[in-house]
PDB file of N, CA and C in Angstrom:
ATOM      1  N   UNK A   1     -26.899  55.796  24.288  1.00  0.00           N
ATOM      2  CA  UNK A   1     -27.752  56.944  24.047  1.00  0.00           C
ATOM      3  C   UNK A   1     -27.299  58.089  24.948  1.00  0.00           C
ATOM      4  N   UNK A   2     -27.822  59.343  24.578  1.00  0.00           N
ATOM      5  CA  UNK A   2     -26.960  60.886  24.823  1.00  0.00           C
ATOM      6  C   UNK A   2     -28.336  61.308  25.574  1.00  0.00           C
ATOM      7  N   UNK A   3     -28.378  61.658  27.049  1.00  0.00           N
ATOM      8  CA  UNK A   3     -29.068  62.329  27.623  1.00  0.00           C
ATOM      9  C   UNK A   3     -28.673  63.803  27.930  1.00  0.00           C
ATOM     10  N   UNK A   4     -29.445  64.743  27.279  1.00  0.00           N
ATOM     11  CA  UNK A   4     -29.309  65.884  27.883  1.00  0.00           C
ATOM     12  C   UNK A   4     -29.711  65.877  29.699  1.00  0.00           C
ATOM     13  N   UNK A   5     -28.273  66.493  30.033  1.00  0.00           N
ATOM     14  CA  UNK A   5     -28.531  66.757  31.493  1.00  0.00           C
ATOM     15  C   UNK A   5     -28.278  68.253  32.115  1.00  0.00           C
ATOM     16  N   UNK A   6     -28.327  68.891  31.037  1.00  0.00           N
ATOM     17  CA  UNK A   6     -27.878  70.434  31.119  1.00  0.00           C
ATOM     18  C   UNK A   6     -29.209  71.034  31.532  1.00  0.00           C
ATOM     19  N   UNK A   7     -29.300  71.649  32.502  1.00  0.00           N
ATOM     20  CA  UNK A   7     -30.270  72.877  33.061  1.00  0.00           C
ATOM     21  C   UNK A   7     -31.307  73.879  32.225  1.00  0.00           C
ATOM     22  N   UNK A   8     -31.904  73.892  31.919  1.00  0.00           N
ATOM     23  CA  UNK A   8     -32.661  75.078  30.962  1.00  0.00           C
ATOM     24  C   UNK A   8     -32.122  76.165  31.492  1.00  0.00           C
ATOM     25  N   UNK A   9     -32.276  76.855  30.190  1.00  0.00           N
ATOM     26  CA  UNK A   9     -31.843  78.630  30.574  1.00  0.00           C
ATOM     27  C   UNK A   9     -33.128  79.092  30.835  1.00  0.00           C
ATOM     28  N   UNK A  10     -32.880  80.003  32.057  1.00  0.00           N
ATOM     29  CA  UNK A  10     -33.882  80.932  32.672  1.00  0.00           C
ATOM     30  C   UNK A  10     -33.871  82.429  32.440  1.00  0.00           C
ATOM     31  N   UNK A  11     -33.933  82.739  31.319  1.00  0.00           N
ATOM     32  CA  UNK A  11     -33.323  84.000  30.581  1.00  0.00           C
ATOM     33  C   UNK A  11     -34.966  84.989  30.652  1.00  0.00           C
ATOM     34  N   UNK A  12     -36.531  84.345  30.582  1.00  0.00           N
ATOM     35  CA  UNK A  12     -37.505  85.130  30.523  1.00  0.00           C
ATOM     36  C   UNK A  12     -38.037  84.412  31.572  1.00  0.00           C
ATOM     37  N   UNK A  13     -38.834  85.676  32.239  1.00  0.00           N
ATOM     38  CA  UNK A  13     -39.932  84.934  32.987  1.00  0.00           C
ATOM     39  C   UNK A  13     -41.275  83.996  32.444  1.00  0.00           C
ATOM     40  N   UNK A  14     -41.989  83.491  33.502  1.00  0.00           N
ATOM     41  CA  UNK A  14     -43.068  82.876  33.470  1.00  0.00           C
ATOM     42  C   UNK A  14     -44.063  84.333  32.176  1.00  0.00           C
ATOM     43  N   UNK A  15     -43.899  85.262  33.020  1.00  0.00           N
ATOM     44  CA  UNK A  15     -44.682  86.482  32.176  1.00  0.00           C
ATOM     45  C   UNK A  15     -44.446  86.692  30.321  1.00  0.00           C
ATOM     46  N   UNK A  16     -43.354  86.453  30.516  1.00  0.00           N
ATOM     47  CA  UNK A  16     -42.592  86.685  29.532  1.00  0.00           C
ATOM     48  C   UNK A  16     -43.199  86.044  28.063  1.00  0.00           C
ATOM     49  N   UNK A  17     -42.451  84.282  28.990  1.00  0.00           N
ATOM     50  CA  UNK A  17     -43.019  83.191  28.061  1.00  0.00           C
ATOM     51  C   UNK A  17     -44.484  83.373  27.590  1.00  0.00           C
ATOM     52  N   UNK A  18     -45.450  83.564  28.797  1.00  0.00           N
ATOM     53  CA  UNK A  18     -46.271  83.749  28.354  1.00  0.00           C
ATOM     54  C   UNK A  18     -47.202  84.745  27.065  1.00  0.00           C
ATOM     55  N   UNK A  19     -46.590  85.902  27.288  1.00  0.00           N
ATOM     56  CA  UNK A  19     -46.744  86.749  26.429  1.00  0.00           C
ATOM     57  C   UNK A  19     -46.479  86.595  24.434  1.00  0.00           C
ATOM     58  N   UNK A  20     -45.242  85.933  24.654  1.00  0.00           N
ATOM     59  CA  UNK A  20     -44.380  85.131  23.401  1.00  0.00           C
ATOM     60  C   UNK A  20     -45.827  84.434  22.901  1.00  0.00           C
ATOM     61  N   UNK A  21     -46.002  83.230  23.656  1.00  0.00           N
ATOM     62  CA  UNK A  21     -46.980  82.166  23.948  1.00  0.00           C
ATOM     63  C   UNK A  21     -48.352  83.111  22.621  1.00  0.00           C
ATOM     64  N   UNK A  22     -48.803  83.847  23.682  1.00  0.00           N
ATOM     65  CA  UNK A  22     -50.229  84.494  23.388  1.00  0.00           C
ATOM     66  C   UNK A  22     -49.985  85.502  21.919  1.00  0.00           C
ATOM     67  N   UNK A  23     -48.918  85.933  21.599  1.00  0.00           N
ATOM     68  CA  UNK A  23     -48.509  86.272  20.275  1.00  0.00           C
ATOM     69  C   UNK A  23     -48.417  85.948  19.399  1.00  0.00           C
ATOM     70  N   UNK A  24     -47.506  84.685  19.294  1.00  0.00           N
ATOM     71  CA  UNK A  24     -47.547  83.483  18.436  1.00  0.00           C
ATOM     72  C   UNK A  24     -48.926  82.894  17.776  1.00  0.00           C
ATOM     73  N   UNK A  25     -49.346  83.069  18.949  1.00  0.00           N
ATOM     74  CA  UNK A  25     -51.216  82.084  18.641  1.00  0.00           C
ATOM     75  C   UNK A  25     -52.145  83.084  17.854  1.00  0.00           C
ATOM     76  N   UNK A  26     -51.745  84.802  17.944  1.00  0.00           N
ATOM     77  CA  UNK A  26     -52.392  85.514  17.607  1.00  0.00           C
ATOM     78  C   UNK A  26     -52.102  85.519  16.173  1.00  0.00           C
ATOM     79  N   UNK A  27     -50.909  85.490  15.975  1.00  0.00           N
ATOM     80  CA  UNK A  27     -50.499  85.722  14.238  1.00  0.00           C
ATOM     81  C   UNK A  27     -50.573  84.472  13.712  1.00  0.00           C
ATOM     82  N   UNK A  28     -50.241  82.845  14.079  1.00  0.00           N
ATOM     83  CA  UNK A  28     -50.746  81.890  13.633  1.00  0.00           C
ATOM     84  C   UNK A  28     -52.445  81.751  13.389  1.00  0.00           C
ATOM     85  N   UNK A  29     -53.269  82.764  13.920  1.00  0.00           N
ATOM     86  CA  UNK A  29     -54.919  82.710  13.712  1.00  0.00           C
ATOM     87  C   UNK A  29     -55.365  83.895  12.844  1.00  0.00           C
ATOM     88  N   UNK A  30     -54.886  84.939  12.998  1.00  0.00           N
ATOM     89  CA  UNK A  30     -55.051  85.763  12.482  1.00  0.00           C
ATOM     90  C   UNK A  30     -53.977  86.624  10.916  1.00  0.00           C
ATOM     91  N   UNK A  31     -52.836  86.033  10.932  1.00  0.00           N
ATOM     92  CA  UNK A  31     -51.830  85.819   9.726  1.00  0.00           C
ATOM     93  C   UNK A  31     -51.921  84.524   8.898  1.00  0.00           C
ATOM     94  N   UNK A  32     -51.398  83.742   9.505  1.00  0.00           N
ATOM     95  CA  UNK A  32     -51.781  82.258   9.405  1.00  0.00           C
ATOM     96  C   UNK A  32     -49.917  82.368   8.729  1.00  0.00           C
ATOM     97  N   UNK A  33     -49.764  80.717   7.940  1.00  0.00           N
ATOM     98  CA  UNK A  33     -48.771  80.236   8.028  1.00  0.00           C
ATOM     99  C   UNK A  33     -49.167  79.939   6.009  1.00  0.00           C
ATOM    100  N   UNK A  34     -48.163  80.541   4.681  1.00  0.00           N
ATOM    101  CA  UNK A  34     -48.043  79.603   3.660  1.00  0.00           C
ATOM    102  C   UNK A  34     -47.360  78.326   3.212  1.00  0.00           C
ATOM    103  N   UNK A  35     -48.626  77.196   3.061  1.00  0.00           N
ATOM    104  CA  UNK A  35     -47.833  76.185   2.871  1.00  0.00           C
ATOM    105  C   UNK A  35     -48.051  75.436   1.315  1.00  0.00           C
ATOM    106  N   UNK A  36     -46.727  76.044   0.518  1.00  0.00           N
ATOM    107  CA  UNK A  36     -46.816  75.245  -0.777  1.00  0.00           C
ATOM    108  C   UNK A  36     -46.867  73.957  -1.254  1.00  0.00           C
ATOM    109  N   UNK A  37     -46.606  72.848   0.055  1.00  0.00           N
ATOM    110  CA  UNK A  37     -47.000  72.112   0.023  1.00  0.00           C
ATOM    111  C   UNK A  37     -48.474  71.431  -0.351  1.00  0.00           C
ATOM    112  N   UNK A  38     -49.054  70.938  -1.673  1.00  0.00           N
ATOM    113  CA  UNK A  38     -50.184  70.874  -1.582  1.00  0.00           C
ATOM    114  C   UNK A  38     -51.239  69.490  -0.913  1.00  0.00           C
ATOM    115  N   UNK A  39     -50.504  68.528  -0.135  1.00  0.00           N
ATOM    116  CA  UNK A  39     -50.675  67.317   0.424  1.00  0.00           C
ATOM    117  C   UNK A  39     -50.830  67.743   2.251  1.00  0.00           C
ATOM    118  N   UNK A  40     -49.847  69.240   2.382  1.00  0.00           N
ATOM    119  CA  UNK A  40     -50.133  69.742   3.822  1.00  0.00           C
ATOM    120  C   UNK A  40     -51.435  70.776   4.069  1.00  0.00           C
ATOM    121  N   UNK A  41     -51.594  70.943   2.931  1.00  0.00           N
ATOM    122  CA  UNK A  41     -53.346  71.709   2.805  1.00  0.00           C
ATOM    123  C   UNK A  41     -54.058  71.020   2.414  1.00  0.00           C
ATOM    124  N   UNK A  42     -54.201  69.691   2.510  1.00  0.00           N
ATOM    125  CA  UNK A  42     -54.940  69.325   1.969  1.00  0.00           C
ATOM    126  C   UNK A  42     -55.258  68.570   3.716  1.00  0.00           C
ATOM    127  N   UNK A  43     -54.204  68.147   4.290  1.00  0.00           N
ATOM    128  CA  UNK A  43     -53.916  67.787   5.525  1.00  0.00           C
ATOM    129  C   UNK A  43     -54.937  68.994   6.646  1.00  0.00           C
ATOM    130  N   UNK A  44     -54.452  70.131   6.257  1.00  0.00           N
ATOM    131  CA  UNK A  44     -55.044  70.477   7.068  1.00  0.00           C
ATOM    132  C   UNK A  44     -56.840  70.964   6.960  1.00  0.00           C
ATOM    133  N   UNK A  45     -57.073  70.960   5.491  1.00  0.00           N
ATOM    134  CA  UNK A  45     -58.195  71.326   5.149  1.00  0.00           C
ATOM    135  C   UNK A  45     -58.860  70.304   5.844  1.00  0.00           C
ATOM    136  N   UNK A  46     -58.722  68.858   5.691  1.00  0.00           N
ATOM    137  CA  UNK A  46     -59.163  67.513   6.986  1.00  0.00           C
ATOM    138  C   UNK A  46     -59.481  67.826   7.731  1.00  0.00           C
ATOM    139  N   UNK A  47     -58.315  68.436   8.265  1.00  0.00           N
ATOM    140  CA  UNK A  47     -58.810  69.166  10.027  1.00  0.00           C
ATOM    141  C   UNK A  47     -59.420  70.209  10.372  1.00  0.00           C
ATOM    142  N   UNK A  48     -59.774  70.903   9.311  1.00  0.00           N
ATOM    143  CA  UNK A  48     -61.491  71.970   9.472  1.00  0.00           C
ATOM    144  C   UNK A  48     -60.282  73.165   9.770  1.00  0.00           C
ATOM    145  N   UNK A  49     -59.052  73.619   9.289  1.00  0.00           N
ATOM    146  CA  UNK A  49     -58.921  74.563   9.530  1.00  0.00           C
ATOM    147  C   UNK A  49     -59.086  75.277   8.305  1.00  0.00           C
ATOM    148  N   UNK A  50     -59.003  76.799   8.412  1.00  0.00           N
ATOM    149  CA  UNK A  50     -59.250  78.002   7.468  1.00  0.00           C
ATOM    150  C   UNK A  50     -58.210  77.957   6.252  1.00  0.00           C
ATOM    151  N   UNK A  51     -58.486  77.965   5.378  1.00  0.00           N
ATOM    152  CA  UNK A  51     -57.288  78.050   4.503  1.00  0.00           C
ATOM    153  C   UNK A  51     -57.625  78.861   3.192  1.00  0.00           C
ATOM    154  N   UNK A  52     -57.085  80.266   2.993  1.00  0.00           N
ATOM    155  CA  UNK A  52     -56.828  81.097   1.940  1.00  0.00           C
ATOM    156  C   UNK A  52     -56.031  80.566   0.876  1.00  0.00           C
ATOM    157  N   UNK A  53     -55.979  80.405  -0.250  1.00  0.00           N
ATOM    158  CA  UNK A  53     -55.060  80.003  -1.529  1.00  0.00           C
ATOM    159  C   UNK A  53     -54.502  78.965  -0.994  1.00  0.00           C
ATOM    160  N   UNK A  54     -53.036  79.391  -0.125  1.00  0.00           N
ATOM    161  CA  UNK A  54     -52.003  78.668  -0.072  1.00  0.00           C
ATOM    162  C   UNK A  54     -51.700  78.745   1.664  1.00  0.00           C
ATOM    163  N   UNK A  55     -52.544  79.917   2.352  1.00  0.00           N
ATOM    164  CA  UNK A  55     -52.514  80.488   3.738  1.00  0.00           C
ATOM    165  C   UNK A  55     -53.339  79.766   4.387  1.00  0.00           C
ATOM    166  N   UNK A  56     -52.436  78.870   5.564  1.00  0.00           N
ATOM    167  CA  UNK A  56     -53.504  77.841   6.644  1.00  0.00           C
ATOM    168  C   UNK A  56     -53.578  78.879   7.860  1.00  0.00           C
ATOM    169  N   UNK A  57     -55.051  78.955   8.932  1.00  0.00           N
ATOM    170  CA  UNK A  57     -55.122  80.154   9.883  1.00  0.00           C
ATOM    171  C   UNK A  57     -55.175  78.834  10.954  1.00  0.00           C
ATOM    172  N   UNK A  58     -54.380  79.027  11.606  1.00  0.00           N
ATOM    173  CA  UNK A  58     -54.594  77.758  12.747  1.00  0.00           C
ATOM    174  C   UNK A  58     -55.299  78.456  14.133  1.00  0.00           C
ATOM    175  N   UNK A  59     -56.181  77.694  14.294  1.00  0.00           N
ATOM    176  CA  UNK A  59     -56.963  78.303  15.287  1.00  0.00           C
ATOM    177  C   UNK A  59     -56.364  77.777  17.168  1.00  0.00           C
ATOM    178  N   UNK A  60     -56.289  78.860  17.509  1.00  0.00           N
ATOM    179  CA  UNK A  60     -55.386  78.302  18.783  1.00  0.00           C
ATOM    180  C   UNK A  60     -56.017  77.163  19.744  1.00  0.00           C
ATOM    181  N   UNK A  61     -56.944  76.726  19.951  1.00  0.00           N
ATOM    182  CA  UNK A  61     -57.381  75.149  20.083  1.00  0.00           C
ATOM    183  C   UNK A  61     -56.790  74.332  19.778  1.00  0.00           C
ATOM    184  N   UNK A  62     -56.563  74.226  18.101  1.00  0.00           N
ATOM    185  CA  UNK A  62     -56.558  73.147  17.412  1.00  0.00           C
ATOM    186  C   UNK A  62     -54.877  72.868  17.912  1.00  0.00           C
ATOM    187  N   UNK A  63     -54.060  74.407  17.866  1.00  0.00           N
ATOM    188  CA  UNK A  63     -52.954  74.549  18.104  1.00  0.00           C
ATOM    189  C   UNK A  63     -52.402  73.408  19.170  1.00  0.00           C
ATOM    190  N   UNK A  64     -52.848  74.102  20.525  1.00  0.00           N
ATOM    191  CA  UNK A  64     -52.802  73.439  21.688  1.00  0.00           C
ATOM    192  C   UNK A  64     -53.548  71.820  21.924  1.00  0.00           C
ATOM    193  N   UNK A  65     -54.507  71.310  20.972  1.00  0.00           N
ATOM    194  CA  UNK A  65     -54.681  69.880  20.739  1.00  0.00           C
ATOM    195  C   UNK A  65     -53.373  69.386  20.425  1.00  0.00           C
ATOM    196  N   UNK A  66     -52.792  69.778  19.322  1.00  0.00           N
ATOM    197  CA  UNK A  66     -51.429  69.224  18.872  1.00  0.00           C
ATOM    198  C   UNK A  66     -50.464  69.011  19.615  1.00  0.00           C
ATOM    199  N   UNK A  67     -50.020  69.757  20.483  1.00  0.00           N
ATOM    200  CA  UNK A  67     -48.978  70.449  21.118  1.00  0.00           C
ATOM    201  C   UNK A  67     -49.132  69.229  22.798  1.00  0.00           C
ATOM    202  N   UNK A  68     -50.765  68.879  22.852  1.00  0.00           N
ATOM    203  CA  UNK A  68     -50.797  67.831  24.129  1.00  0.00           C
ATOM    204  C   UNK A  68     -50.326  66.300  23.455  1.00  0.00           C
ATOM    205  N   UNK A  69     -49.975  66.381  21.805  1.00  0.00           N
ATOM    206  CA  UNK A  69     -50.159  65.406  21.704  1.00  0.00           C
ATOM    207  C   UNK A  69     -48.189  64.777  21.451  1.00  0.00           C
ATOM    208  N   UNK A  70     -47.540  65.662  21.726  1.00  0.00           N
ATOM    209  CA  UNK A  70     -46.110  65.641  21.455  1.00  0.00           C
ATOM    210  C   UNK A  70     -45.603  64.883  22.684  1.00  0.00           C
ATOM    211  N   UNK A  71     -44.775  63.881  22.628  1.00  0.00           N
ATOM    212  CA  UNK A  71     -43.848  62.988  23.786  1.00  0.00           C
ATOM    213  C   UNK A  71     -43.474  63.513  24.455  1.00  0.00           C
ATOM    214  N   UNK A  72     -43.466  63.642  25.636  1.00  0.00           N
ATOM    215  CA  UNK A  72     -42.625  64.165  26.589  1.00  0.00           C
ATOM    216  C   UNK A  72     -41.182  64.254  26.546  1.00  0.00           C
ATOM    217  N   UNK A  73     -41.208  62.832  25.857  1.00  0.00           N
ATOM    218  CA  UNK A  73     -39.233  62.757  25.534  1.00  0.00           C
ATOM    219  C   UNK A  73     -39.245  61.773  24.325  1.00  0.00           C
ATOM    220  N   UNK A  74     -38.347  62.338  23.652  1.00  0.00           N
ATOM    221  CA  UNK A  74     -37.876  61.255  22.740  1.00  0.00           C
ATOM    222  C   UNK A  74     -36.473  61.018  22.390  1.00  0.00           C
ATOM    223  N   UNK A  75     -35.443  60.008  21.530  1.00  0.00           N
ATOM    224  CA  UNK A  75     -34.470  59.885  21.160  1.00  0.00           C
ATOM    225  C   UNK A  75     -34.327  60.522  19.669  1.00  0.00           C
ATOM    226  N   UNK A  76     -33.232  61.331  19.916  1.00  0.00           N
ATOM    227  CA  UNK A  76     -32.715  61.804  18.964  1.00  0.00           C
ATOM    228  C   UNK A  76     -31.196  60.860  18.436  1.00  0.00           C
ATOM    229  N   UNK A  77     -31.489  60.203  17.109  1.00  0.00           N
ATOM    230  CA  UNK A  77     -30.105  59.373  16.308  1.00  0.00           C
ATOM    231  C   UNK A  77     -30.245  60.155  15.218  1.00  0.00           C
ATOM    232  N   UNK A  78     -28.496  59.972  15.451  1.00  0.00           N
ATOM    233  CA  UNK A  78     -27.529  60.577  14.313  1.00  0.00           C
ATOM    234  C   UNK A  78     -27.836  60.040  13.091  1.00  0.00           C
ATOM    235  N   UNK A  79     -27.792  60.090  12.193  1.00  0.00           N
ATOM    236  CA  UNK A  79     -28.185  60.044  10.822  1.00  0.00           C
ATOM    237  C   UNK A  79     -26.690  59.096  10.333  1.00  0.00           C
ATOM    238  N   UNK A  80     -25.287  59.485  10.570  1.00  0.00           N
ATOM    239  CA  UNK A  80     -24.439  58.637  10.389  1.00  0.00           C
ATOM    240  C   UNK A  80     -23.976  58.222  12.261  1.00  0.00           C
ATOM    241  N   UNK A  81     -24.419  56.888  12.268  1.00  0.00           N
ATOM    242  CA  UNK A  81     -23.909  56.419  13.782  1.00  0.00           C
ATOM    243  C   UNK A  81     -22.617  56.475  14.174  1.00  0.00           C
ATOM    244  N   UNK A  82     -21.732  56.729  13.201  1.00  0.00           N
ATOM    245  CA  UNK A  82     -19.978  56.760  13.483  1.00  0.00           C
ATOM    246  C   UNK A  82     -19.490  57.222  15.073  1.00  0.00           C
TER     247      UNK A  82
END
């Protein structure tokens, strides 16, 4: 197995990120995201979020529930092991 051991790039600040951060959450709640998928609206209609036609509004809570719920690390395999 392939460990990344390369450094993050430090290209924005803490401020920065943050700002990105608080933008993102604004147009994911207030734009929202179309998903033609009709099994992923239906997914999310489950989860009590807002949904116009085909437009899911993710509410930044629900966002950041998700986001605690991602691995810290995982393995990434190649699709052909060669």
């Amino acid at each position: 197995m392939w460990t990344n051991t390369l450094k993050p790039y430090d290209i924005l600040s803490e401020d920065q990120v943050q700002q990105i951060h608080d933008h993102a959450m604004q147009i994911l709640q207030e734009i929202g995201v179309d998903f033609l998928y009709p099994r992923a609206l239906d997914t999310f209609r489950r989860a009590g979020l807002t949904i116009e036609d085909s437009r899911v509004h993710f509410e930044p809570a629900f966002i950041e529930e998700q986001i605690k719920k991602v691995p810290e690390m995982f393995e990434v395999q190649a699709r052909n092991p060669k």
